[in-house]
Protein backbone atom coordinates (compact mmCIF):
# COMPACT_ATOMS: atom_id res chain seq x y z
CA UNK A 1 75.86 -137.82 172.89
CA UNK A 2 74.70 -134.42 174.38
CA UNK A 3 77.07 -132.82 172.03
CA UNK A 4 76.02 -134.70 168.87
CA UNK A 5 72.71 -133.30 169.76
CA UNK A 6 73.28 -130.16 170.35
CA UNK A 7 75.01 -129.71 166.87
CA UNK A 8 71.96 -131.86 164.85
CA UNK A 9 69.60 -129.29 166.71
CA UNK A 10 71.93 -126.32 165.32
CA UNK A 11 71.82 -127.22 162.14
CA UNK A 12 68.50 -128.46 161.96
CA UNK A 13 67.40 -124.76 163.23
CA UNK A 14 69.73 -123.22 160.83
CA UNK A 15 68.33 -125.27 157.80
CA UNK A 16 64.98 -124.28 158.47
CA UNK A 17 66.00 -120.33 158.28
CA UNK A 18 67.85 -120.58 155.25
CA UNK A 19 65.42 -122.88 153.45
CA UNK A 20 63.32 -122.26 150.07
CA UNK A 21 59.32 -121.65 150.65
CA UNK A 22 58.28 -125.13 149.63
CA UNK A 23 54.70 -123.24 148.21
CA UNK A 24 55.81 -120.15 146.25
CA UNK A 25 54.98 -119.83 143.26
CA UNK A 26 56.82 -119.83 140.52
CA UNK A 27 57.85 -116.95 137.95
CA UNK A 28 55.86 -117.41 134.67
CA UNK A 29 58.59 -118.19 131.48
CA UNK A 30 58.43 -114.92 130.27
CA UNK A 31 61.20 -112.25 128.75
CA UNK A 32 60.19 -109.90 131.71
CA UNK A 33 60.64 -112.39 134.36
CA UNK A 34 64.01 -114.23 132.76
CA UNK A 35 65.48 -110.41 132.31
CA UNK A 36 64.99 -109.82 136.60
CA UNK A 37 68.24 -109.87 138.05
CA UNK A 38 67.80 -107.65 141.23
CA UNK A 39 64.70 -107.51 143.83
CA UNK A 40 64.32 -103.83 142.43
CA UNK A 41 63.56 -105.06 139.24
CA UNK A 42 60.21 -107.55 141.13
CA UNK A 43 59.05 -104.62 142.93
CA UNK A 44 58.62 -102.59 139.79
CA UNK A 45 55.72 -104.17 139.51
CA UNK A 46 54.78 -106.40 142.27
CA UNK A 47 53.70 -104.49 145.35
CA UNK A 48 55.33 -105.79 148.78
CA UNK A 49 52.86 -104.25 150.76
CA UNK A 50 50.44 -106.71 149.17
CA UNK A 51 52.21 -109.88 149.79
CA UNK A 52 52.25 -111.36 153.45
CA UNK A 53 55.47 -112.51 154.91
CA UNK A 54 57.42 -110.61 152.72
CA UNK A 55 60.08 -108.19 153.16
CA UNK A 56 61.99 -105.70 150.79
CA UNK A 57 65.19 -107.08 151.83
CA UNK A 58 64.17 -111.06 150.61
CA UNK A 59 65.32 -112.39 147.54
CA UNK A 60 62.49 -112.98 145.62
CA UNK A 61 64.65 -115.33 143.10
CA UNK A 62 65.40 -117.60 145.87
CA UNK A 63 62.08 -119.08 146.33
CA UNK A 64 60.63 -117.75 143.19
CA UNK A 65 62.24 -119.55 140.26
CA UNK A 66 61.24 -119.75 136.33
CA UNK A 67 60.39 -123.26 135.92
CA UNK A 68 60.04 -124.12 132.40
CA UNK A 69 57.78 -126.98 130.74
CA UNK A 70 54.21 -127.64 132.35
């Protein structure tokens, strides 16, 4: 049972780590956002050092997907 645990507690922690930000917004259906491909690309014109809990290592496409209809 301790073992059982122990692994549900792993992967629980390593879930939460890897997880998508439930909150972020999401990239407006436009040719400039479906043409990003690389985090370079974001920070062309959205400014890191204005964002909290960002870094310039994140992918910004994980969490920050084009969502198309309303």
């Amino acid at each position: 049972m301790k073992k059982l645990t122990l692994v549900f507690i792993t992967l629980l922690l390593a879930g939460c780590i890897v997880r998508m930000g439930a909150f972020a917004p999401h990239r407006p259906d436009t040719a400039d956002h479906r043409g990003v491909t690389q985090n370079a690309q974001c920070l062309e014109c959205h400014k890191i050092d204005k964002m909290s809990d960002h870094k310039p290592d994140d992918n910004c496409m994980r969490c920050h997907r084009i969502v198309k209809g309303v």
